[in-house]
Protein backbone atom coordinates (compact mmCIF):
# COMPACT_ATOMS: atom_id res chain seq x y z
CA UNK A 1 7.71 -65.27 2.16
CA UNK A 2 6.75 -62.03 -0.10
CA UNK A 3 9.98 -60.47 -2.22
CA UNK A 4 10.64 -57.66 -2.82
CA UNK A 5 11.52 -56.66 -6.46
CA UNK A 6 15.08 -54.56 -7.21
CA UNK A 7 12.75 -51.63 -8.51
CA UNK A 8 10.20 -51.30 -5.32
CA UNK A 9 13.61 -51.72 -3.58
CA UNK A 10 15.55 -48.72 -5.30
CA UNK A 11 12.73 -46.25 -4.91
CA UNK A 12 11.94 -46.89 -1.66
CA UNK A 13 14.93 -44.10 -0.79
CA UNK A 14 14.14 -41.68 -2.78
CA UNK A 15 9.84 -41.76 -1.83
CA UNK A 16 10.70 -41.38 1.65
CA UNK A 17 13.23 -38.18 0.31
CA UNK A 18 10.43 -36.75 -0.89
CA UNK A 19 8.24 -37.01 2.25
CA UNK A 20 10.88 -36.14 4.71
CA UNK A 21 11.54 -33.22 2.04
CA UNK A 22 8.20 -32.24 1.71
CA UNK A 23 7.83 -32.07 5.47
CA UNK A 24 10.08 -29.61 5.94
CA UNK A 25 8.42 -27.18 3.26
CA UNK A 26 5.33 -27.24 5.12
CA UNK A 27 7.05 -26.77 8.12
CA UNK A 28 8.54 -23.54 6.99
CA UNK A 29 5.51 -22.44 4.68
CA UNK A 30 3.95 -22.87 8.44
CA UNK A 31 6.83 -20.31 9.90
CA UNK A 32 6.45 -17.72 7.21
CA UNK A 33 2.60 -18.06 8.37
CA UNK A 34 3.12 -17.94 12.23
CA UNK A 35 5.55 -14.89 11.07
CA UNK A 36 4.15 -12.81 8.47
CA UNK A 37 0.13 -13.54 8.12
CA UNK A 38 -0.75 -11.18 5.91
CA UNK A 39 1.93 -12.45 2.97
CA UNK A 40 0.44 -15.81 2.00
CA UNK A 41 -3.29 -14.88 2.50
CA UNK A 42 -5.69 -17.30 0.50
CA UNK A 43 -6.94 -14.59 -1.57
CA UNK A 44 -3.77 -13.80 -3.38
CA UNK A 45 -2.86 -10.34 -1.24
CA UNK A 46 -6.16 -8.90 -1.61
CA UNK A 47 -6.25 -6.54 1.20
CA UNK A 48 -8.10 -7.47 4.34
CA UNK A 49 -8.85 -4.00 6.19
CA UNK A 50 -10.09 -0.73 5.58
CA UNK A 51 -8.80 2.27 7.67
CA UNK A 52 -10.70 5.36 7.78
CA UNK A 53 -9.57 8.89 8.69
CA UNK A 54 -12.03 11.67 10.47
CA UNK A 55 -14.38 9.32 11.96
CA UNK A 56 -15.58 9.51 15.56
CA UNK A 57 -12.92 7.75 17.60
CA UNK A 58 -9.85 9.12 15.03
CA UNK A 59 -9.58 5.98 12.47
CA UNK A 60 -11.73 3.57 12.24
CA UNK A 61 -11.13 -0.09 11.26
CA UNK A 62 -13.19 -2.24 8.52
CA UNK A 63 -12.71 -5.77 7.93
CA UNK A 64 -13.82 -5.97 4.48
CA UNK A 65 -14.49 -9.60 4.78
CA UNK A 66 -17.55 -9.49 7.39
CA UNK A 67 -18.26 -5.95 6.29
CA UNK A 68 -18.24 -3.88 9.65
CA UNK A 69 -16.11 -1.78 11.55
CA UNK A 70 -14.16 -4.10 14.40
CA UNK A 71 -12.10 -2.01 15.90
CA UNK A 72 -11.41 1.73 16.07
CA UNK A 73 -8.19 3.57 17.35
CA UNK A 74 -8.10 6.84 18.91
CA UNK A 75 -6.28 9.16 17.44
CA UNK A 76 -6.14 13.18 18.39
CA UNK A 77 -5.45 15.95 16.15
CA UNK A 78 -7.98 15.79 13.70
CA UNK A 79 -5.87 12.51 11.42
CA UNK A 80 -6.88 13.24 7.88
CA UNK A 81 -4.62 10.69 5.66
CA UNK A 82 -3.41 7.38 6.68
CA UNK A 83 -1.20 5.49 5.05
CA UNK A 84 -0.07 1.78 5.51
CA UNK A 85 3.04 -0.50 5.47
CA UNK A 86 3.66 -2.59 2.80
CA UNK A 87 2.83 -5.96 5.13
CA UNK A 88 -0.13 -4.04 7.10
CA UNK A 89 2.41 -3.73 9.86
CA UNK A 90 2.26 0.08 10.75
CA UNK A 91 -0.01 3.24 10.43
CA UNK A 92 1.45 6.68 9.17
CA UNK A 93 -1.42 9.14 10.47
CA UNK A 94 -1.35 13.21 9.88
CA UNK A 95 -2.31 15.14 12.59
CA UNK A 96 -2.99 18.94 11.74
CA UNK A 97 -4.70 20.46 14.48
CA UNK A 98 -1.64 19.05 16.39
CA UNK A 99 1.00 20.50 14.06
CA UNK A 100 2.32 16.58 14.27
CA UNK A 101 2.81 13.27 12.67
CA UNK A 102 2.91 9.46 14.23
CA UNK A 103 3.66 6.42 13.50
CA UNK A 104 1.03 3.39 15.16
CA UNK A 105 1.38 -0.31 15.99
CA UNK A 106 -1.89 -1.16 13.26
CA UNK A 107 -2.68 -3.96 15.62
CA UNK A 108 -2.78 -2.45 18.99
CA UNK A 109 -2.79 1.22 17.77
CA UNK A 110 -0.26 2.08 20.19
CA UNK A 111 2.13 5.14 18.91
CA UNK A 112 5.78 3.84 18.04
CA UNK A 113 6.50 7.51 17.30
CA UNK A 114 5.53 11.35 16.51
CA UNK A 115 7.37 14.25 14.84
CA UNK A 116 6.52 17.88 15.40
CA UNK A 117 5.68 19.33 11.46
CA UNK A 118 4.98 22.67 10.40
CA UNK A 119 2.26 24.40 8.98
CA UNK A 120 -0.98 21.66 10.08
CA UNK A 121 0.27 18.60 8.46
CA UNK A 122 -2.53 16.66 6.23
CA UNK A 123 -0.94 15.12 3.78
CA UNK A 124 1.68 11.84 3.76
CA UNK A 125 3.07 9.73 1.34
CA UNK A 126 6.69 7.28 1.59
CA UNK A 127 9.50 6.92 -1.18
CA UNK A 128 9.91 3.38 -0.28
CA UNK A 129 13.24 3.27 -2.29
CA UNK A 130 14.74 5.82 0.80
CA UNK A 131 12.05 4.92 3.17
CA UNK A 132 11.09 8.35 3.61
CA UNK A 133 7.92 9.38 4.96
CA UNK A 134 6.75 12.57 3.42
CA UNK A 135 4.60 15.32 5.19
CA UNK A 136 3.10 18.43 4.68
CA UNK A 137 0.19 20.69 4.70
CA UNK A 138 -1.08 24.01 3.56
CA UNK A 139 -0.19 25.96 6.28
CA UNK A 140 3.56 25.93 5.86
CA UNK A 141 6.12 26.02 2.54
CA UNK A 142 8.11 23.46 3.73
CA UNK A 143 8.03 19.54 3.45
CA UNK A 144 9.59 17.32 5.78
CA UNK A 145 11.34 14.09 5.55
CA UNK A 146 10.80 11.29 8.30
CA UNK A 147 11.92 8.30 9.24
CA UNK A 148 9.21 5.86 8.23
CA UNK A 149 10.57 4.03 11.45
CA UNK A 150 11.33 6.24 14.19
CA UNK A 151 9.89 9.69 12.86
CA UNK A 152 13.71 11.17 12.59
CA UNK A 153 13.76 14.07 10.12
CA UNK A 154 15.73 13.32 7.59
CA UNK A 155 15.55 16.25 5.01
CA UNK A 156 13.49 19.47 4.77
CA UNK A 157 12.22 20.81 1.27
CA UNK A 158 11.46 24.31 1.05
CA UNK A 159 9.04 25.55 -1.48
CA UNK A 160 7.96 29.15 -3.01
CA UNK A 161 4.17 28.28 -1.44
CA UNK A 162 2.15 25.77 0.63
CA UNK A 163 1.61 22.31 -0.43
CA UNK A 164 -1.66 21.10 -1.71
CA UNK A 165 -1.16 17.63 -2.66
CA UNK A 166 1.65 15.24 -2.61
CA UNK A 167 2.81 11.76 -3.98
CA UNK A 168 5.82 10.04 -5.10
CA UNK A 169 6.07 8.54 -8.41
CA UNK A 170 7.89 5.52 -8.48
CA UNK A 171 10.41 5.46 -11.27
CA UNK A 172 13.76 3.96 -9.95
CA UNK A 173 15.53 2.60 -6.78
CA UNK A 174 18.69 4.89 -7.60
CA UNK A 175 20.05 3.79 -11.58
CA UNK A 176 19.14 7.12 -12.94
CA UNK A 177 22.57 8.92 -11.17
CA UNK A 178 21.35 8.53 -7.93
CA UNK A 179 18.24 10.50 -7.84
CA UNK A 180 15.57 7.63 -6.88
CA UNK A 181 11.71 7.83 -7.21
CA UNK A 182 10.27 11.25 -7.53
CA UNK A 183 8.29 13.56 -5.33
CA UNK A 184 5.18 15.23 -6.87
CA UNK A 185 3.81 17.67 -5.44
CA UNK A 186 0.94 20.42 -5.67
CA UNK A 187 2.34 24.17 -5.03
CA UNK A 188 -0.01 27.00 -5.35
CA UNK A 189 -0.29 27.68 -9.28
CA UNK A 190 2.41 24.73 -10.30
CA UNK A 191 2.71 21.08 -10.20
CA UNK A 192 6.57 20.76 -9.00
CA UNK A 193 8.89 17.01 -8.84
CA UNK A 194 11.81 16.72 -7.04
CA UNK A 195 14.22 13.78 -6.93
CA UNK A 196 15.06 11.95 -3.88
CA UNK A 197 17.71 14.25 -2.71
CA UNK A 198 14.99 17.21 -2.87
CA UNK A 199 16.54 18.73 -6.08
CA UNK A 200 13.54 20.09 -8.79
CA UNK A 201 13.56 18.49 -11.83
CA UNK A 202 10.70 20.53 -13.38
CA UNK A 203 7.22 22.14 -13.15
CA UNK A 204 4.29 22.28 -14.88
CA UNK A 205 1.48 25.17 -14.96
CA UNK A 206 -1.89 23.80 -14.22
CA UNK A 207 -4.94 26.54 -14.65
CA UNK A 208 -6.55 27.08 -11.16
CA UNK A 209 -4.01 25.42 -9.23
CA UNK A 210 -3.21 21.45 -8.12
CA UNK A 211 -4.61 19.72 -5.65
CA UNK A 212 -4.75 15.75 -4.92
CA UNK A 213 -2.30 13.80 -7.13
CA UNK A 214 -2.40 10.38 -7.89
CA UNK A 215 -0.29 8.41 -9.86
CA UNK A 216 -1.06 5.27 -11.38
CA UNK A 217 1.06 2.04 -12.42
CA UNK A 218 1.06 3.80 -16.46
CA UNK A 219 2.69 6.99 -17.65
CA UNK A 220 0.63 9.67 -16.42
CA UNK A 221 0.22 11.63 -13.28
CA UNK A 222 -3.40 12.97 -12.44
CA UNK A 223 -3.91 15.96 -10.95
CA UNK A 224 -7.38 17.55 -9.68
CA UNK A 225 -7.29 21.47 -8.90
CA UNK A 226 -8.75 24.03 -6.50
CA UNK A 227 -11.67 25.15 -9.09
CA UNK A 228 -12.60 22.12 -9.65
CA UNK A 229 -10.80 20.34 -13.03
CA UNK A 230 -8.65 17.23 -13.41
CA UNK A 231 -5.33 17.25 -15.66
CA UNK A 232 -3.10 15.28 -16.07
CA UNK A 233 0.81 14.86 -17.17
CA UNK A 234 2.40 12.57 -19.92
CA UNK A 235 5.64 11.42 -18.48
CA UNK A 236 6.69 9.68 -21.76
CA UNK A 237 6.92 13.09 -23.30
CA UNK A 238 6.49 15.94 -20.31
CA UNK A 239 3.24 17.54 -21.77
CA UNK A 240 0.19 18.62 -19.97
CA UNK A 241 -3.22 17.34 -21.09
CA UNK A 242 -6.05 20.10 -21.09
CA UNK A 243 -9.06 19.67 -18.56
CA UNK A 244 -10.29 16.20 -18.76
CA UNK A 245 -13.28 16.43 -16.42
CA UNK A 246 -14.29 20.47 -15.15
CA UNK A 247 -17.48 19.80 -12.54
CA UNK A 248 -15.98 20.02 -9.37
CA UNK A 249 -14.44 20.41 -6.80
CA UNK A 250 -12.63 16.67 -5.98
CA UNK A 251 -11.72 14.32 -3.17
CA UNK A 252 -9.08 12.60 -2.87
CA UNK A 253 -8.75 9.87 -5.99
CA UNK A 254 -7.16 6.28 -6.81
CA UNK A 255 -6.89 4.41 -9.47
CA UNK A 256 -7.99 1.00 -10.15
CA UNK A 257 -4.43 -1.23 -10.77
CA UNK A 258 -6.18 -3.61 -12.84
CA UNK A 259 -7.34 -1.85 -15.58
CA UNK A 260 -5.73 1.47 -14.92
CA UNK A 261 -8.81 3.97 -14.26
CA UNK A 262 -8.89 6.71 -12.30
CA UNK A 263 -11.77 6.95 -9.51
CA UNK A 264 -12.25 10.71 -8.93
CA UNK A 265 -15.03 11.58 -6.29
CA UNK A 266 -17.15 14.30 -7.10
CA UNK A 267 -18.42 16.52 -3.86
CA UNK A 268 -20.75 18.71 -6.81
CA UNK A 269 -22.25 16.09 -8.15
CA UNK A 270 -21.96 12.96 -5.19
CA UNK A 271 -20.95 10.68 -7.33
CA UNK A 272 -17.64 9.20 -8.49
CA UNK A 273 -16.10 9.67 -12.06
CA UNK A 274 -14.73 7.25 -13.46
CA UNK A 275 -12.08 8.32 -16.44
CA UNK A 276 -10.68 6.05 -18.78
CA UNK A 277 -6.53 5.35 -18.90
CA UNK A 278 -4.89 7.71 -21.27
CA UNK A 279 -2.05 6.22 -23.88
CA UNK A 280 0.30 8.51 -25.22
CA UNK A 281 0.14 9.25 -28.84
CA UNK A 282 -3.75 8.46 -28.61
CA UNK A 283 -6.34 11.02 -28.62
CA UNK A 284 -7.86 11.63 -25.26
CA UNK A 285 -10.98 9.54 -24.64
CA UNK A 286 -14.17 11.39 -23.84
CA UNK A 287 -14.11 11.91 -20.19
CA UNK A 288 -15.88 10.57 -17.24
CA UNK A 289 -16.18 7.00 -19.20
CA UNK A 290 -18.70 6.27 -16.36
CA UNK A 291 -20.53 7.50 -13.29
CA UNK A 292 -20.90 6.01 -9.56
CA UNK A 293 -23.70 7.70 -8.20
CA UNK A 294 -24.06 8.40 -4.65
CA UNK A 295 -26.57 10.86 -3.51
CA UNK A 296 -23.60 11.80 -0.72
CA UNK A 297 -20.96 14.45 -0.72
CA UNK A 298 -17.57 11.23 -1.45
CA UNK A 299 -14.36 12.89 0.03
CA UNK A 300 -11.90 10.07 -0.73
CA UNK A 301 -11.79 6.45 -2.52
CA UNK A 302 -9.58 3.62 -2.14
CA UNK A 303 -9.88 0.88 -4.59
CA UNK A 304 -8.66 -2.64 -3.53
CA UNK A 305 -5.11 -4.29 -4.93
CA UNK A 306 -7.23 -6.29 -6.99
CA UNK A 307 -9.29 -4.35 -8.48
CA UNK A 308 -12.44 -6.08 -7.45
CA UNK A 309 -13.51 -3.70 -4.31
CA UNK A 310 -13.84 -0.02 -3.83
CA UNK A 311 -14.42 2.11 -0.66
CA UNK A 312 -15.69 5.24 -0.15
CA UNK A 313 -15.76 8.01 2.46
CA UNK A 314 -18.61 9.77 2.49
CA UNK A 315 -20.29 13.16 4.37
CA UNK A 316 -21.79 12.36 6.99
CA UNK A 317 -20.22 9.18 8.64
CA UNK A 318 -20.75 6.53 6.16
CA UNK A 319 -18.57 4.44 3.76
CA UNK A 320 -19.57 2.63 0.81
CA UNK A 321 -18.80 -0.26 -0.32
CA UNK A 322 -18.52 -0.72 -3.97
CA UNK A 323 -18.18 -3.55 -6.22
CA UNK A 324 -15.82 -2.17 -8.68
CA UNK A 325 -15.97 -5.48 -11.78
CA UNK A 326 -20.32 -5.83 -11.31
CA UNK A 327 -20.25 -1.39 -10.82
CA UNK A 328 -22.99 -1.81 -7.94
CA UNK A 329 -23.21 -0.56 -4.28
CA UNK A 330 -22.69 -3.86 -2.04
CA UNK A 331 -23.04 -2.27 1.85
CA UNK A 332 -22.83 1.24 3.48
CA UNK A 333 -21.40 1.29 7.13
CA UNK A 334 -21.33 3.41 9.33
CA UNK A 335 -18.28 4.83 11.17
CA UNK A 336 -19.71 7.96 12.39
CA UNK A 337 -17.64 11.44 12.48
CA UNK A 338 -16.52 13.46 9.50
CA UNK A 339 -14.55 10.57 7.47
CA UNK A 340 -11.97 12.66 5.52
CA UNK A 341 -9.53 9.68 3.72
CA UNK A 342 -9.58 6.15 3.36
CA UNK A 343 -6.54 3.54 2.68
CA UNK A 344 -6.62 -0.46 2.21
CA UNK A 345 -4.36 -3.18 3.25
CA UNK A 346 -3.60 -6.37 4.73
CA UNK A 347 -4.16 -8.08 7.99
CA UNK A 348 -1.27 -7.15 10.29
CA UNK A 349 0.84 -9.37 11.15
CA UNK A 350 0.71 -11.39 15.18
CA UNK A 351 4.64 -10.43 16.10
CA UNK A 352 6.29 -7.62 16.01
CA UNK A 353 3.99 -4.28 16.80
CA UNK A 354 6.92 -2.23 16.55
CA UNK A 355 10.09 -1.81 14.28
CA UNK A 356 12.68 -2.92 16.80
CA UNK A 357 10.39 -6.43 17.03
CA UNK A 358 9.82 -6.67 13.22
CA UNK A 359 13.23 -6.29 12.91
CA UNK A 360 13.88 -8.88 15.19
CA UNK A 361 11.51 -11.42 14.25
CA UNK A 362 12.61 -11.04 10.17
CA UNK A 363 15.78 -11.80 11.30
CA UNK A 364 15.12 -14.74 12.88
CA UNK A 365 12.80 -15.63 10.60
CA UNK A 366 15.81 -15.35 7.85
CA UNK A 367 18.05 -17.59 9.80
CA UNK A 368 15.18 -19.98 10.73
CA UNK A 369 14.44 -20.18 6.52
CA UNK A 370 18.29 -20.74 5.69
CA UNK A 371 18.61 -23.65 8.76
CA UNK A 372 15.40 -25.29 7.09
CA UNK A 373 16.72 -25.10 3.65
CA UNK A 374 20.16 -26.86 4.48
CA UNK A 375 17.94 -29.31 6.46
CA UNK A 376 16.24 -29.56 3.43
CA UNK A 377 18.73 -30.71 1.52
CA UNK A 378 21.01 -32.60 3.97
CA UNK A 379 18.45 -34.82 5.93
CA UNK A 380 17.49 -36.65 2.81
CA UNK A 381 21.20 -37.34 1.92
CA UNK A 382 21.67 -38.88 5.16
CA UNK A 383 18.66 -41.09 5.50
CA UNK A 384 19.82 -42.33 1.90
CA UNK A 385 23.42 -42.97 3.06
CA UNK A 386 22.09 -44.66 6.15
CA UNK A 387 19.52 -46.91 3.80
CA UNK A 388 22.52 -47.89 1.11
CA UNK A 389 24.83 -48.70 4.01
CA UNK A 390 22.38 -51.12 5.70
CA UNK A 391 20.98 -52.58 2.18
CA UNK A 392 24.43 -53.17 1.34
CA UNK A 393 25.20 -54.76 4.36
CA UNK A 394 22.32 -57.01 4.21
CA UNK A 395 23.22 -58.08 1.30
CA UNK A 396 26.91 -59.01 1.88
CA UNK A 397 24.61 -60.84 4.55
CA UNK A 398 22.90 -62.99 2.66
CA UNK A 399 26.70 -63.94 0.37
């Protein structure tokens, strides 16, 4: 007959706690999965797709991963920017030459919405702290205020001129009285913000008139302009810097989370220039820090989350692919067309093409999480009460 010790005997309970506990965990890690791919992705969140404006078909899609285009989504209107959901969900795509604005399914490309905007739309960004979905263009001095779910407008924004460039600054969900993130945008001979509620908060003179803004995770916004300069604006102390780079005219720019630099294609020169971050209270750097060249006309960049990719639209119906840490070309593909902007992001996720579905599916996803975590807890508790009751029986047994 083989005994069993008092020790083995106590922790038998608790080891099979921990498996019946652990089971659970991987059953809902499994859910979130099933749920929301693109959230626990092996690579950390590094984005999975590319999605590129002005090629033949409308937009065209990359997977970065085998380095071709897989899928393409027809889109009318000339679409010059995209923009993406936060979880890769839906597509925000401008339409100009059809004075309109839609909203796409990014895995089926079907449209979940449009919005009639003035003055040949181009350019889009959100305030996710209202989940507004900005748009406007330079044929109107107006911006408009959609729904970022069912293309509702929301507010209007009128301005003294056209709008060249647009992007919303990130600064607060609503502590500073109520006013939100901010809304930058390019007017004909003055960089203007607005709070969330569409009220200007100031303006700042920039010498031959903004363009594209971008607006990285530091204290300054970058602006280029329409003769071909980039500035850029403290926000620590509300100054303007003088010209930091004055050879082009621009594309579109991004900036490089990781290490803060600013990608700025050059349509001049073909190449991309990279400037250093700026620091207030430091002397500006000597400006580009480096060069990317190309030997084609780059109208936009999009540098990946992680700082490890970058992607460029080029003249011509190509897109580079650059490795940002070894500063090398890896690939060009081609997407044919007139590629205008470029955007990265994640895989989108299996269920729920459209926000009624999402909405659906998180909620039962939420109530699916909370039943698992009381399971969690309780089932243990049980299968311990049920193993002391019969050990103790067993033992008055044996008296």
């Amino acid at each position: 007959m083989v005994h069993t010790s008092s020790k083995q005997a106590s922790s038998r309970p608790a080891l099979f706690a921990r498996i019946v506990g652990g089971a659970w965990i991987a059953l809902a890690l499994l859910l979130a999965e099933l749920v929301f791919p693109g959230h626990a992705s092996a690579d950390g969140g590094a984005p999975n797709l590319a999605y590129v404006a002005g090629t033949a078909q409308g937009i065209s899609v990359i997977d970065i991963q085998q380095q071709k285009v897989t899928k393409t989504i027809s889109v009318a209107g000339d679409p010059h920017t995209v923009l993406l959901s936060l979880d890769g969900r839906f597509l925000y795509v401008s339409q100009p030459g059809l004075n309109r604005v839609s909203i796409l399914s990014a895995s089926t490309g079907q449209t979940i919405c449009s919005a009639t905007v003035a003055g040949q739309p181009s350019l889009l960004t959100i305030d996710p702290g209202t989940n507004t979905l900005y748009a406007a263009g330079s044929g109107a001095n107006s911006i408009s205020g959609l729904s970022d779910t069912t293309c509702a407008l929301k507010q209007t924004i009128t301005l003294k001129s056209p709008v060249y460039g647009m992007m919303v600054a990130v600064v607060g969900t609503g502590d500073n009285g109520g006013t939100g993130n901010q809304l930058w945008v390019s007017e004909n001979n003055d960089l203007v913000y607005y709070d969330s509620t569409g009220k200007q908060l100031g303006s700042f003179a920039i010498p031959g008139g903004p363009q594209y803004i971008t607006i990285p995770t530091g204290s300054f916004i970058y602006t280029t302009t329409r003769q071909g300069a980039v500035y850029a604006v403290d926000l620590n102390t509300l100054k303007l810097t003088g010209p930091l780079i004055s050879d082009g005219p621009f594309g579109t720019m991004d900036y490089d989370a990781v290490t803060d630099e600013i990608y700025v294609p050059n349509l001049q020169k073909e190449q991309i220039e990279v400037l250093a971050p700026l620091i207030t209270g430091a002397s500006v750097p000597h400006e580009p820090a480096r060069t990317i060249p190309l030997g084609v006309k780059p109208q936009s960049i999009a540098i990946t989350s992680d700082g490890q990719l970058g992607f460029v639209a080029l003249s011509g119906g190509n897109v580079a692919m650059l490795d940002i840490p070894g500063r090398q070309l890896i690939n060009t593909i081609h997407v044919g067309g007139d590629p205008q902007f470029i955007i990265t992001g994640l895989y989108p996720p299996v269920i729920g093409t459209t926000p009624q579905q999402a909405s659906f599916w998180t909620t039962v996803a939420t109530v699916l999480a909370y039943v698992l975590v009381v399971a969690l807890i309780i089932i243990p508790i049980l299968f311990y009460r049920r193993y002391s009751r019969a050990r103790t029986f067993k033992m008055k047994k044996r008296e």
